[in-house]
C-alpha atoms as a PDB file:
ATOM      1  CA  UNK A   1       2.484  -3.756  36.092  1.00  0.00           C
ATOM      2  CA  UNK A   2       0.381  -0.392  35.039  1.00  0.00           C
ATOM      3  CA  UNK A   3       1.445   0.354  31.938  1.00  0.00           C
ATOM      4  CA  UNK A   4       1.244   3.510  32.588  1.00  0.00           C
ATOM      5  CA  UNK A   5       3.597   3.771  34.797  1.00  0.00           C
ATOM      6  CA  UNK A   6       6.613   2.041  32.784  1.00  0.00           C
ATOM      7  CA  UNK A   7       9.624   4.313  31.605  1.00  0.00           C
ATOM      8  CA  UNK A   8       9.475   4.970  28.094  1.00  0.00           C
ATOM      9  CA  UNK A   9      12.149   5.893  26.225  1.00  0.00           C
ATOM     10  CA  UNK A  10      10.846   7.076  22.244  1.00  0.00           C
ATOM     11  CA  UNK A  11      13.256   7.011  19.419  1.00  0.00           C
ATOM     12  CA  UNK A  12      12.218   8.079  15.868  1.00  0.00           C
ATOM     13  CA  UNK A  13      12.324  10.660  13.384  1.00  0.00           C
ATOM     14  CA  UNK A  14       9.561  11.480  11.330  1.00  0.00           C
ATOM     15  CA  UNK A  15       5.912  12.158  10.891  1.00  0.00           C
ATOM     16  CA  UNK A  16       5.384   8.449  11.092  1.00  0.00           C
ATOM     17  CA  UNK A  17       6.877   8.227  14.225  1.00  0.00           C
ATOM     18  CA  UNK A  18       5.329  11.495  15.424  1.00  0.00           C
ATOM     19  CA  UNK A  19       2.306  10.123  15.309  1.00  0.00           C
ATOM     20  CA  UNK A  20       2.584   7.573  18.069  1.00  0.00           C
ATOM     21  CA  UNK A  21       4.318   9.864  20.121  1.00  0.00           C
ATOM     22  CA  UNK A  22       1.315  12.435  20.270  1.00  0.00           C
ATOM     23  CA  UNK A  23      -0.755   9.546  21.211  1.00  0.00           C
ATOM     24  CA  UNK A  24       1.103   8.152  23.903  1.00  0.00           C
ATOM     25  CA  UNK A  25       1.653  11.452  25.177  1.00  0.00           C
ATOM     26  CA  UNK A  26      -2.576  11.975  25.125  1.00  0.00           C
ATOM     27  CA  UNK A  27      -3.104   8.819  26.828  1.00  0.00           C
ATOM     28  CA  UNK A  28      -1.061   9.480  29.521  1.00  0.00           C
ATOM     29  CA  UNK A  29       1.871   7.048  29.100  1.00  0.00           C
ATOM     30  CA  UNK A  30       5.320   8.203  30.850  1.00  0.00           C
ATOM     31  CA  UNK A  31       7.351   9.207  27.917  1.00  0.00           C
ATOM     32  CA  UNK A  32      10.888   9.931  30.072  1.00  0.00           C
ATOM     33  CA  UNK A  33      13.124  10.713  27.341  1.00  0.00           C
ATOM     34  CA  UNK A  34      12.360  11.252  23.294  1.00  0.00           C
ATOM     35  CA  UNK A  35      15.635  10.150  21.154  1.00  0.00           C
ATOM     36  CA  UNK A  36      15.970  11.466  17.568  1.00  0.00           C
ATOM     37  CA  UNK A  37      18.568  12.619  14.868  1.00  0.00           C
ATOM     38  CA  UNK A  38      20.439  16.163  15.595  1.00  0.00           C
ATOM     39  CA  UNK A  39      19.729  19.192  13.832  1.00  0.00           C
ATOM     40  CA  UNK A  40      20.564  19.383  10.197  1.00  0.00           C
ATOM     41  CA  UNK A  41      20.832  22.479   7.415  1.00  0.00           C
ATOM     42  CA  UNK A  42      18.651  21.889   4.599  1.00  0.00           C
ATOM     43  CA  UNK A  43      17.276  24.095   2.007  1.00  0.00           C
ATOM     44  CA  UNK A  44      18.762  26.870   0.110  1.00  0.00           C
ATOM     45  CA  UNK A  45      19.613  29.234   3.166  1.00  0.00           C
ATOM     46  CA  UNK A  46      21.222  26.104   4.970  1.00  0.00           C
ATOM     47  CA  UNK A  47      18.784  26.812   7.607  1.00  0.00           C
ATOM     48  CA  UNK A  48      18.809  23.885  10.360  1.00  0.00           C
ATOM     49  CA  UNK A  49      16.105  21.421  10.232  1.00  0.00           C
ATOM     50  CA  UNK A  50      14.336  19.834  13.144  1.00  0.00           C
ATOM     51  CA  UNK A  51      13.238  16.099  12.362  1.00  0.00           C
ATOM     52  CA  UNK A  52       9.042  15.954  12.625  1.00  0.00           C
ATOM     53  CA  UNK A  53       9.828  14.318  15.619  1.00  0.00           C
ATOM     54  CA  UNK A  54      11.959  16.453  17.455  1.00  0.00           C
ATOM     55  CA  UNK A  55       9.284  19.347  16.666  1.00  0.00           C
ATOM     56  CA  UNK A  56       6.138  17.121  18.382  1.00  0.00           C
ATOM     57  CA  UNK A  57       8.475  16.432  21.596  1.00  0.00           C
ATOM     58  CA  UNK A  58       9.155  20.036  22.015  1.00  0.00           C
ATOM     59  CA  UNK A  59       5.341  21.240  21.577  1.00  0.00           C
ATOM     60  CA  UNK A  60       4.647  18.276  23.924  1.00  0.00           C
ATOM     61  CA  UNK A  61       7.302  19.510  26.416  1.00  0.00           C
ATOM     62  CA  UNK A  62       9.084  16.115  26.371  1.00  0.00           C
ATOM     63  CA  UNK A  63      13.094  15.630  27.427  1.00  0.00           C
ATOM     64  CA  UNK A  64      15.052  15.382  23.873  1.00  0.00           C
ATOM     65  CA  UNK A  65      18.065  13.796  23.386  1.00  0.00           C
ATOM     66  CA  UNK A  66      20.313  14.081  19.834  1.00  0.00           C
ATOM     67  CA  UNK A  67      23.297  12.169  19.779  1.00  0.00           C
ATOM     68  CA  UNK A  68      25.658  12.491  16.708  1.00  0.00           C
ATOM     69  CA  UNK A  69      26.576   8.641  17.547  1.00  0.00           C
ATOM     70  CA  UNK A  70      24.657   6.098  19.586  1.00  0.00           C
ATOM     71  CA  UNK A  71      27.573   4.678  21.231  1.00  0.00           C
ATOM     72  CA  UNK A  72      28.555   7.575  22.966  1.00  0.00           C
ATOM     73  CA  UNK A  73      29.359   7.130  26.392  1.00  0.00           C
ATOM     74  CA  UNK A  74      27.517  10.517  27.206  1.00  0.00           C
ATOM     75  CA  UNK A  75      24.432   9.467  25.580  1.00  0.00           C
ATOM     76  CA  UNK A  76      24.336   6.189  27.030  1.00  0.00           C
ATOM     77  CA  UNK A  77      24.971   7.616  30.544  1.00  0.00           C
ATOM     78  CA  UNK A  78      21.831   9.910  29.945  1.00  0.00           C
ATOM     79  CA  UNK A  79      19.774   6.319  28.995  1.00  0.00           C
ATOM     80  CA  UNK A  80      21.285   4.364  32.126  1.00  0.00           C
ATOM     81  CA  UNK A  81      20.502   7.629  34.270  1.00  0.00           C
ATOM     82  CA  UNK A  82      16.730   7.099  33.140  1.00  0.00           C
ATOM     83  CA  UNK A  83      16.486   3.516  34.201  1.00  0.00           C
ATOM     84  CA  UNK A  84      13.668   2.990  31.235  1.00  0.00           C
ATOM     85  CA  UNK A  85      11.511  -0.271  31.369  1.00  0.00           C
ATOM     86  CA  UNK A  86      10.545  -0.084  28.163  1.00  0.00           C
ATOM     87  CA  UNK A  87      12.385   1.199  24.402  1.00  0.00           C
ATOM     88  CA  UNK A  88      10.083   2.256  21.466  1.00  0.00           C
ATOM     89  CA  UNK A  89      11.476   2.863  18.172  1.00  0.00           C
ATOM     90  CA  UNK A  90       9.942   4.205  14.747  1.00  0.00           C
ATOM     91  CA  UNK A  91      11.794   5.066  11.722  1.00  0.00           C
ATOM     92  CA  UNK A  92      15.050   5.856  13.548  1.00  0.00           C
ATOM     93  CA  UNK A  93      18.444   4.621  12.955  1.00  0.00           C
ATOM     94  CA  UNK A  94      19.970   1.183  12.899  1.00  0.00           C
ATOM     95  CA  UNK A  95      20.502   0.731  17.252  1.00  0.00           C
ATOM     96  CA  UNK A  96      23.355  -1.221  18.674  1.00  0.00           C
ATOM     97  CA  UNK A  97      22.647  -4.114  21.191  1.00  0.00           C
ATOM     98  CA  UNK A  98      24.011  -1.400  23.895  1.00  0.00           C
ATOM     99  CA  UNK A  99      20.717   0.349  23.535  1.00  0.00           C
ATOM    100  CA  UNK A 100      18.494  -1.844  22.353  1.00  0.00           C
ATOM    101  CA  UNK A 101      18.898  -3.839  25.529  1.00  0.00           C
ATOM    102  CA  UNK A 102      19.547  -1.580  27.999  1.00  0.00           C
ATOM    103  CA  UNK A 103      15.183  -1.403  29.175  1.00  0.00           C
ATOM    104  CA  UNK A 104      14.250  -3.945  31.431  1.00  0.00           C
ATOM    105  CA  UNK A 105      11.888  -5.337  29.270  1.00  0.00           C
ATOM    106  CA  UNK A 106      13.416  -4.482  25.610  1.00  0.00           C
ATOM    107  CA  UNK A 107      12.754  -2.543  22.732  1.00  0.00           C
ATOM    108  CA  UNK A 108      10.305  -3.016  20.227  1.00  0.00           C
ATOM    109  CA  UNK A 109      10.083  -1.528  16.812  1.00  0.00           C
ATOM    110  CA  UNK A 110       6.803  -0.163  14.680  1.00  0.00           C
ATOM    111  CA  UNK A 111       7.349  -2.102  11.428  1.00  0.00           C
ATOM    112  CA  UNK A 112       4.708  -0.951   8.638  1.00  0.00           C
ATOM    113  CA  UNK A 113       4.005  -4.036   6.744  1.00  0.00           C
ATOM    114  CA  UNK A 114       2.818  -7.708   7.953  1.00  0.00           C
ATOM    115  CA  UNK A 115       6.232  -9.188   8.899  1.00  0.00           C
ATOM    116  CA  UNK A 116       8.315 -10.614   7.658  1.00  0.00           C
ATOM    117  CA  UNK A 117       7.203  -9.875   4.154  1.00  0.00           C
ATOM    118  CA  UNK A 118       8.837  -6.807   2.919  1.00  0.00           C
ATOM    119  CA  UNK A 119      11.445  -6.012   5.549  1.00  0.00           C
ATOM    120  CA  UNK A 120      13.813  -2.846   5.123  1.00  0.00           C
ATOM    121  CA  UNK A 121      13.615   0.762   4.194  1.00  0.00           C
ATOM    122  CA  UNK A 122      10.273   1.137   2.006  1.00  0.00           C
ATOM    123  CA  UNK A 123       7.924  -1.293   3.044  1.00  0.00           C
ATOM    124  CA  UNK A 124       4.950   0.765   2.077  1.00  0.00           C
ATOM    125  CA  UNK A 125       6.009   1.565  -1.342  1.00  0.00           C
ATOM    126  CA  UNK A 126       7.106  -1.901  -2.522  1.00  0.00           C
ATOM    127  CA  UNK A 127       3.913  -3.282  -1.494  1.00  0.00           C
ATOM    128  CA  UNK A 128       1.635  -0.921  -3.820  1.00  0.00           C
ATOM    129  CA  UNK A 129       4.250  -1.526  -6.505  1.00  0.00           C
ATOM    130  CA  UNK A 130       4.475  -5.355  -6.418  1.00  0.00           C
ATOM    131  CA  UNK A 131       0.344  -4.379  -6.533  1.00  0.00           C
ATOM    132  CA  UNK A 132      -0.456  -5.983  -3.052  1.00  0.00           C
ATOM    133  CA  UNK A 133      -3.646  -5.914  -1.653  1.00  0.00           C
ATOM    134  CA  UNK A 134      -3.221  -5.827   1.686  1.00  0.00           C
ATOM    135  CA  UNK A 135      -0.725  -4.507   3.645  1.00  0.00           C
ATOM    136  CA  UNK A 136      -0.326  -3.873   7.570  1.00  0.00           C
ATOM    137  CA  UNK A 137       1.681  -2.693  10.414  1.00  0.00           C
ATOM    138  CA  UNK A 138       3.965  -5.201  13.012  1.00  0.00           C
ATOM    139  CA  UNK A 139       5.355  -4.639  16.250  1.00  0.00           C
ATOM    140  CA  UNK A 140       8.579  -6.875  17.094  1.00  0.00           C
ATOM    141  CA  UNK A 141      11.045  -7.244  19.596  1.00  0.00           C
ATOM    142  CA  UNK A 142      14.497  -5.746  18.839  1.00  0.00           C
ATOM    143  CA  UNK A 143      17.128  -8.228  18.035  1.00  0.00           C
ATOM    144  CA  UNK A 144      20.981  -8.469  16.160  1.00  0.00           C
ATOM    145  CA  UNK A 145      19.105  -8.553  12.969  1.00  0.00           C
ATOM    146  CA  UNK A 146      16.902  -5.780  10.918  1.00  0.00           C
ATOM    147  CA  UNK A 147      13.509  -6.727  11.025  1.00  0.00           C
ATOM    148  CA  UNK A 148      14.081  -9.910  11.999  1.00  0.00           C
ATOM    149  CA  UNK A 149      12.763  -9.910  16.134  1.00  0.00           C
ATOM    150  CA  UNK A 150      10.036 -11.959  17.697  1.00  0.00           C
ATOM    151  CA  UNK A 151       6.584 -10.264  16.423  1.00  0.00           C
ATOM    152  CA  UNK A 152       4.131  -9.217  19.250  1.00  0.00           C
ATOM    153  CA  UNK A 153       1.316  -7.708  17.349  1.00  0.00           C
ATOM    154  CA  UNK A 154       0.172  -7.173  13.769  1.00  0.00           C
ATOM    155  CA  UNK A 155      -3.041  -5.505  12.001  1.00  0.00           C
ATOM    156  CA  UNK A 156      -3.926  -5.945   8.801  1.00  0.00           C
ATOM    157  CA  UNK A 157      -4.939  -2.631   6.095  1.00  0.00           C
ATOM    158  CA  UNK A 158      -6.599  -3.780   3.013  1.00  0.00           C
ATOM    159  CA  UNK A 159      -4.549  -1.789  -0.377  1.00  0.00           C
ATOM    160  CA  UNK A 160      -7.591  -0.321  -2.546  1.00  0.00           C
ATOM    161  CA  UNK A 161      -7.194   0.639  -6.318  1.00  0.00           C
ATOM    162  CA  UNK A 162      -6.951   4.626  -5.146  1.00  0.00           C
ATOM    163  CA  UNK A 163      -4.669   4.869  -2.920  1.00  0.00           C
ATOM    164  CA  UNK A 164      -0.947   6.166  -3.235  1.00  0.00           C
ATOM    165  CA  UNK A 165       1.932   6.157  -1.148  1.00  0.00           C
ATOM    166  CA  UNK A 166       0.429   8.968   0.289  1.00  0.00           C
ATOM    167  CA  UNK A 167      -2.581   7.649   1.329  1.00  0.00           C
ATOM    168  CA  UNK A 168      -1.455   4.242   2.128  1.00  0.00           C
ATOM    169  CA  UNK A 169       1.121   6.043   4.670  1.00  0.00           C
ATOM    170  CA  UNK A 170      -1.355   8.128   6.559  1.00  0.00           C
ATOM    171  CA  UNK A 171      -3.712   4.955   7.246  1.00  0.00           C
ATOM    172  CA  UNK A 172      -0.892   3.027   8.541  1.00  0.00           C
ATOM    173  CA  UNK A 173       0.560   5.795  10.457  1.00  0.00           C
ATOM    174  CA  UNK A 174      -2.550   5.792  12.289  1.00  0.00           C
ATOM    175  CA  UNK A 175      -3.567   2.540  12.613  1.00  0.00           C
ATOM    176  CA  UNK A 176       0.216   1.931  13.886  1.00  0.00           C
ATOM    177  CA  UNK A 177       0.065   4.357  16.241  1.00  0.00           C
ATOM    178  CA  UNK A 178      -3.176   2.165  17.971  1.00  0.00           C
ATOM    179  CA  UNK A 179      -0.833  -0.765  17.449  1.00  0.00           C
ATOM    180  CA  UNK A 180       2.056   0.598  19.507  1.00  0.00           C
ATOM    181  CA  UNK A 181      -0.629   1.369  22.667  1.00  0.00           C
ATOM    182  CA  UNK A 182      -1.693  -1.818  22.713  1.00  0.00           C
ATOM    183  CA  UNK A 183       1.669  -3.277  22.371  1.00  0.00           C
ATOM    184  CA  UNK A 184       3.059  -1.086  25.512  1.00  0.00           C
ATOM    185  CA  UNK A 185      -0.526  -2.600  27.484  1.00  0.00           C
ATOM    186  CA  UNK A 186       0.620  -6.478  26.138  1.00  0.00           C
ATOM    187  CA  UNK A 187       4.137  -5.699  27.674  1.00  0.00           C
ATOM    188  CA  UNK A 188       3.598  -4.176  30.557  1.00  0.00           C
ATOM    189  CA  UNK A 189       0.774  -7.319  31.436  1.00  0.00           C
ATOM    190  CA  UNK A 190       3.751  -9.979  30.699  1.00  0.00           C
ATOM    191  CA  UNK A 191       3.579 -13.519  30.243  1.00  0.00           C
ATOM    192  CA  UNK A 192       2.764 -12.782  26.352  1.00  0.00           C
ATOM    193  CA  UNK A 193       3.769 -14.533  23.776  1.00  0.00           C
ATOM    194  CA  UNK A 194       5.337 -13.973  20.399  1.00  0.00           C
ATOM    195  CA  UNK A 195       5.956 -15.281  16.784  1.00  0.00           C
ATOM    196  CA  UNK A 196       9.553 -16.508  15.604  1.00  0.00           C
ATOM    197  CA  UNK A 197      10.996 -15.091  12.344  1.00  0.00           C
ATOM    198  CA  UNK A 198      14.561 -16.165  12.066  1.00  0.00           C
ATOM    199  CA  UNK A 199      13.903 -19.555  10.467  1.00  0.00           C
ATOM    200  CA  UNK A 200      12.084 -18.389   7.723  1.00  0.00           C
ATOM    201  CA  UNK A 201      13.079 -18.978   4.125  1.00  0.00           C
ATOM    202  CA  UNK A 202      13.877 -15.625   2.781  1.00  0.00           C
ATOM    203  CA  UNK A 203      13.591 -16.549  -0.747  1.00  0.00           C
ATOM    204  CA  UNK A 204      10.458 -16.623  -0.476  1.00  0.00           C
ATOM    205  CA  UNK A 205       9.797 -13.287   0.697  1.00  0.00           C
ATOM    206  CA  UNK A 206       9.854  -9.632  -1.043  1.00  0.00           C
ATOM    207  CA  UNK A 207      12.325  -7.204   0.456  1.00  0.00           C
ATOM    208  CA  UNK A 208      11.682  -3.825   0.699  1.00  0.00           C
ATOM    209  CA  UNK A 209      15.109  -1.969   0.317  1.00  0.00           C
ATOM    210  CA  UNK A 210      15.543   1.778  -0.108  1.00  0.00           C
ATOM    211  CA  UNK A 211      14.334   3.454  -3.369  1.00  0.00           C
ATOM    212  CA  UNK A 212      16.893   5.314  -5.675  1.00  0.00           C
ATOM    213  CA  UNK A 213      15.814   7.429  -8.795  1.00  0.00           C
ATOM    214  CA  UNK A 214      16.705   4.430 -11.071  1.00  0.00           C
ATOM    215  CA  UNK A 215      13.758   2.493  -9.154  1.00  0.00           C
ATOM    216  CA  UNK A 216      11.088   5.785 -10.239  1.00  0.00           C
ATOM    217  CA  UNK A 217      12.085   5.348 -14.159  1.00  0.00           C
ATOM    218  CA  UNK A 218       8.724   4.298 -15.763  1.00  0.00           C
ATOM    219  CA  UNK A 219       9.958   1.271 -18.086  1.00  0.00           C
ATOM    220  CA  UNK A 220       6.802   1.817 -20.446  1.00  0.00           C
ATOM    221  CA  UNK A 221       7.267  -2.215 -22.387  1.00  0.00           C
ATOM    222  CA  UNK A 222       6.037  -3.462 -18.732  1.00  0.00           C
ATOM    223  CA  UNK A 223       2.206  -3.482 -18.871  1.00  0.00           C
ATOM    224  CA  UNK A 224      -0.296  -1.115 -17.777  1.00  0.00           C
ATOM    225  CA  UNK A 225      -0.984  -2.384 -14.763  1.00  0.00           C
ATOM    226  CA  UNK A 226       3.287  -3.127 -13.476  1.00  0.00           C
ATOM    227  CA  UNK A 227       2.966   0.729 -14.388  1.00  0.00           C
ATOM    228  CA  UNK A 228       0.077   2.095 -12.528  1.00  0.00           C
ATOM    229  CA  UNK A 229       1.229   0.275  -9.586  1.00  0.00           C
ATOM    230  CA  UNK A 230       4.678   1.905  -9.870  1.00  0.00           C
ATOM    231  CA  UNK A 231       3.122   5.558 -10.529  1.00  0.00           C
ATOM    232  CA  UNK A 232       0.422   5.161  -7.524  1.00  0.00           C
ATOM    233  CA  UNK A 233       3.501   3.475  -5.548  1.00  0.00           C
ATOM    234  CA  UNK A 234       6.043   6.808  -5.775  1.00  0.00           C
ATOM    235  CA  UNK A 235       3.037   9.470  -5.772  1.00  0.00           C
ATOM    236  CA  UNK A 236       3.795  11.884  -4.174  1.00  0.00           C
ATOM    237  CA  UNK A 237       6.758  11.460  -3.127  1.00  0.00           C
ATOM    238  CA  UNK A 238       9.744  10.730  -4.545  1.00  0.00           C
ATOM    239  CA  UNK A 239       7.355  10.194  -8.124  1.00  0.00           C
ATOM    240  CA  UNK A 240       7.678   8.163 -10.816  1.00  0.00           C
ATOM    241  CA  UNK A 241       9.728   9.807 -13.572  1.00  0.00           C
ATOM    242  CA  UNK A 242       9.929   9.427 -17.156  1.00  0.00           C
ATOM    243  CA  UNK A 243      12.775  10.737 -20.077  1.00  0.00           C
ATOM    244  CA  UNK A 244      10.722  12.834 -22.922  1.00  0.00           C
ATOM    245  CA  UNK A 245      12.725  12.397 -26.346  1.00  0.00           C
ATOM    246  CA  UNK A 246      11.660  14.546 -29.418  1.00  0.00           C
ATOM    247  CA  UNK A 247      13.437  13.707 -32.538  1.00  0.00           C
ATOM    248  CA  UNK A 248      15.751  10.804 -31.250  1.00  0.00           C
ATOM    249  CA  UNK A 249      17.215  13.670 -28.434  1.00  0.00           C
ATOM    250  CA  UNK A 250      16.168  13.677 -24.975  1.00  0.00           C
ATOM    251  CA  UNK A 251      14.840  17.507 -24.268  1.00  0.00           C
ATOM    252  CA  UNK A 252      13.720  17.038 -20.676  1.00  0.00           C
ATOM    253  CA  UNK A 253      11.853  14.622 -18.336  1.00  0.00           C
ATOM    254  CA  UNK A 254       8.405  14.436 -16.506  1.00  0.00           C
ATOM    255  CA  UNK A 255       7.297  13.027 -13.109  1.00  0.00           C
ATOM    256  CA  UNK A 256       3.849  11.353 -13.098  1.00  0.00           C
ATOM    257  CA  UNK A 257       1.411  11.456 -10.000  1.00  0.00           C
ATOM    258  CA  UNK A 258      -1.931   9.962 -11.458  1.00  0.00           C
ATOM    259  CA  UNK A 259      -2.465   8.041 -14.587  1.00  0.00           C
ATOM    260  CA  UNK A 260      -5.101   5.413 -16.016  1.00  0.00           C
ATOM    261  CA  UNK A 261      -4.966   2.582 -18.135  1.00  0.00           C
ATOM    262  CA  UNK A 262      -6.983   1.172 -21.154  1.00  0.00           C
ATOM    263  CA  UNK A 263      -6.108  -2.334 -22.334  1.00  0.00           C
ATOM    264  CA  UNK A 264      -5.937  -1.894 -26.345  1.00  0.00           C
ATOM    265  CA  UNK A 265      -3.986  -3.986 -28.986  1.00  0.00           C
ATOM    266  CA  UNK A 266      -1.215  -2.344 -30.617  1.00  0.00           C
ATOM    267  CA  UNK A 267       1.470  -1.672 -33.381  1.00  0.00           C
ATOM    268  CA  UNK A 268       3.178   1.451 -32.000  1.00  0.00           C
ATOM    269  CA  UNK A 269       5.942   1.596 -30.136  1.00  0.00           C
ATOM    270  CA  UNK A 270       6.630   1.618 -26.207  1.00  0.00           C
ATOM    271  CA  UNK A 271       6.440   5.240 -25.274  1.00  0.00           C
ATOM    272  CA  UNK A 272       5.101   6.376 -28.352  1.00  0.00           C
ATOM    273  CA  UNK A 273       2.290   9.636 -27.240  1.00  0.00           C
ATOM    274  CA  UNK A 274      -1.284   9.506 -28.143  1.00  0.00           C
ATOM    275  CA  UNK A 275      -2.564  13.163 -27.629  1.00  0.00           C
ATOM    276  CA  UNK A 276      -5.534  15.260 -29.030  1.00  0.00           C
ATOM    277  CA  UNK A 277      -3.358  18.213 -27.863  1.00  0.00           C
ATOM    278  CA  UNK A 278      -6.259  19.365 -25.386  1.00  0.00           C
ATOM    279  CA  UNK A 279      -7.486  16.918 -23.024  1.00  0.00           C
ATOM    280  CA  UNK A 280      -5.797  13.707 -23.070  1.00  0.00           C
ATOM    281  CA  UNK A 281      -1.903  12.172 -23.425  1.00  0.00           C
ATOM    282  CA  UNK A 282      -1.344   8.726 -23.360  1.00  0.00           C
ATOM    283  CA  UNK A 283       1.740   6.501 -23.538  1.00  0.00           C
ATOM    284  CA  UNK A 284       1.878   3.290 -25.134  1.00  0.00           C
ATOM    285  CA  UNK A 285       2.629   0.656 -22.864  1.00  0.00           C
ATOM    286  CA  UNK A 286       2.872  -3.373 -23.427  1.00  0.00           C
ATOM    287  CA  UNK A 287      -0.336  -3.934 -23.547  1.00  0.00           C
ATOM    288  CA  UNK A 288      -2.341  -0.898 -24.104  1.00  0.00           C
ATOM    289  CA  UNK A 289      -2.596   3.088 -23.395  1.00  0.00           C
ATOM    290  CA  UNK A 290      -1.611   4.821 -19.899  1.00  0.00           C
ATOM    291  CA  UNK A 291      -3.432   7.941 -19.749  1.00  0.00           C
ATOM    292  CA  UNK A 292      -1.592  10.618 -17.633  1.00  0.00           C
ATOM    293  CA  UNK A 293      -3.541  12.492 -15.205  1.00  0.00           C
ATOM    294  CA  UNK A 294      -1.347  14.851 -13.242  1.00  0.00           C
ATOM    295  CA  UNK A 295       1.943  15.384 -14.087  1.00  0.00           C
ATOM    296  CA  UNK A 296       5.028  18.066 -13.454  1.00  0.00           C
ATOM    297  CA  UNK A 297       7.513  18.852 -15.971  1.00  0.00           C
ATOM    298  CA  UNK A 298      10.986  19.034 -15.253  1.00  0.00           C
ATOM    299  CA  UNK A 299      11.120  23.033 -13.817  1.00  0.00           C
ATOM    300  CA  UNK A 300       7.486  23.192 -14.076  1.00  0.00           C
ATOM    301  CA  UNK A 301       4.828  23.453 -11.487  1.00  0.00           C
ATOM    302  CA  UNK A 302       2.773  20.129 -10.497  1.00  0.00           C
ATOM    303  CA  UNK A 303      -0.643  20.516 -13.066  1.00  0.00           C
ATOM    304  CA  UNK A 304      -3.158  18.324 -14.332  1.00  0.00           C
ATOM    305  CA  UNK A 305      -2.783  17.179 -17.919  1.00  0.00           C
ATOM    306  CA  UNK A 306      -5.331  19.581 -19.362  1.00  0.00           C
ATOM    307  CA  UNK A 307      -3.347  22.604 -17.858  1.00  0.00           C
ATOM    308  CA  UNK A 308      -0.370  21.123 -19.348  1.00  0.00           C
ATOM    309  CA  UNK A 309      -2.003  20.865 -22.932  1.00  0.00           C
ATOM    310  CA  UNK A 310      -2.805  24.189 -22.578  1.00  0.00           C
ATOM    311  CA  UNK A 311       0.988  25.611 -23.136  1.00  0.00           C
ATOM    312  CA  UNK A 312       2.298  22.360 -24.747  1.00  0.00           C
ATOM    313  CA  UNK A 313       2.005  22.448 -28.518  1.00  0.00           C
ATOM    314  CA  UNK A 314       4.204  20.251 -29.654  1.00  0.00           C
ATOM    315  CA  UNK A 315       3.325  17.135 -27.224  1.00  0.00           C
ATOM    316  CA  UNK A 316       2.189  15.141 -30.186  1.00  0.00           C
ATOM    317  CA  UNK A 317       5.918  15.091 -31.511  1.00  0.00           C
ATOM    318  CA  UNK A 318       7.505  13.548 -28.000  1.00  0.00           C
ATOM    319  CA  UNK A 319       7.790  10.099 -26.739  1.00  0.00           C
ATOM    320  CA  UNK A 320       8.313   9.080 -23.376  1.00  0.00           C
ATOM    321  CA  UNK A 321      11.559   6.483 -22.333  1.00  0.00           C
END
């Protein structure tokens, strides 16, 4: 069959997703409906939010459908009234068999790591802060469990020393996007095959489960490199965050974005500050000195650490917890 020419329904909700919608869309695949979360206020004016994906379907001109709950029978009459071949889904919401199933030839999900290491929410993070070095993206047929379907395709994306959650996200987004094209063209051929995951031993994999603000806290006895992994693993976004203390009280708190490390010996303490007071601060760590780079105090703007020497005189008496 021309792949082409299959009904595609698209369900996802942000950038990540976006991506391979734009690029189905320019290759000419027939996108017949785009599913993605409903409206919400955000902000300080409570204004309502579009998801990123939402926003691309609309400059695109695609049909958008937001349904509060995916069992609704008026959403899944829409969906039957389609009569898609095919379901795509990106960073979208947990599906129920009633939609997964309902294309004649299934629905298959963009994963971004090499299944079935590091299934769940934050696959992308977790890798750069177990310090991976390679990473990649997986397509897989829907199934009753998360991140658990038959794979189709993977690539692989080597992790290098610079890059950040930021950077590590807009390679994969793009590579993925490649990898759900040629995924559609494998489907809509047939006869292809796939690779089981359910028997798989899941002790012996790492998970990859949403991150809370407990999971940012820079624990500064683990060594340098646990802690550059963590920083470059958070940055930008949601940023690894550390307590400042100045004469045993806690007077505020500090993301981190960049930092470097220097192996030294040492008889300080964890956290302790090494500062000239113009153009460095380090942190004692297990096993050396992590020298911040770029940094935002807490009601601060984001600055670089020489910027925030600048109006900081009393650095030197701080420690970081």
């Amino acid at each position: 069959m021309d792949s082409k020419s299959l009904k595609i329904v698209f369900m996802g909700t942000p950038e990540f997703a976006s991506e391979s919608l734009r690029r189905l869309h320019s290759e000419g695949y027939n996108i017949v409906a785009v599913v993605t979360t409903p409206d919400k206020p955000a902000g300080r004016g409570q204004k309502m939010h579009k998801s990123d994906v939402k926003l691309t379907a609309e400059e695109l001109g695609l049909p958008i459908l937001q349904p509060e709950k995916l069992r609704d029978e008026a959403f899944l009459s829409e969906l039957r009234a389609l009569q898609p071949d095919l379901g795509i889904v990106i960073a979208f919401r947990m599906l129920p068999e009633v939609v997964w199933s309902m294309p004649r030839l299934g629905t298959f999900n963009l994963h971004a790591s090499l299944l079935p290491e590091y299934r769940g929410a934050a696959p992308i993070n977790w890798a750069i802060i177990n310090g991976e070095k390679r990473t990649g993206v997986t397509t897989f047929l829907l199934n009753h469990e998360i991140d658990k379907g038959n794979i189709i395709e993977q690539q692989a994306v080597d992790i290098l020393d610079e890059d950040n959650i930021g950077s590590l996200y807009d390679k994969l987004m793009h590579i993925g996007s490649g990898l759900v094209v040629q995924t559609v063209d494998k489907i809509a051929k047939g006869g292809y095959e796939t690779i089981e995951q359910m028997s798989i031993d899941e002790s012996t994999l790492h998970p990859a489960p949403k991150i809370f603000k407990e999971d940012c806290r820079i624990d500064w006895s683990r060594s340098g490199r646990d802690i550059i992994n963590l920083i470059r693993g958070l940055s930008p976004y949601p940023a690894a965050w550390s307590a400042i203390y100045k004469g045993g009280a806690e007077v505020g708190s500090v993301k981190v974005f960049s930092a470097h490390f220097e192996a030294a010996s040492s008889s300080c303490n964890y956290g302790d500050v090494l500062t000239d007071g113009r153009g460095y601060l380090g942190v004692r760590c297990a096993d050396g000195v992590v020298y911040i780079d770029e940094l935002q105090l807490a009601g601060k703007r984001r600055m670089t650490i020489k910027e925030l020497l600048l109006g900081w005189r009393d650095a030197s008496e701080v420690s970081f917890t």
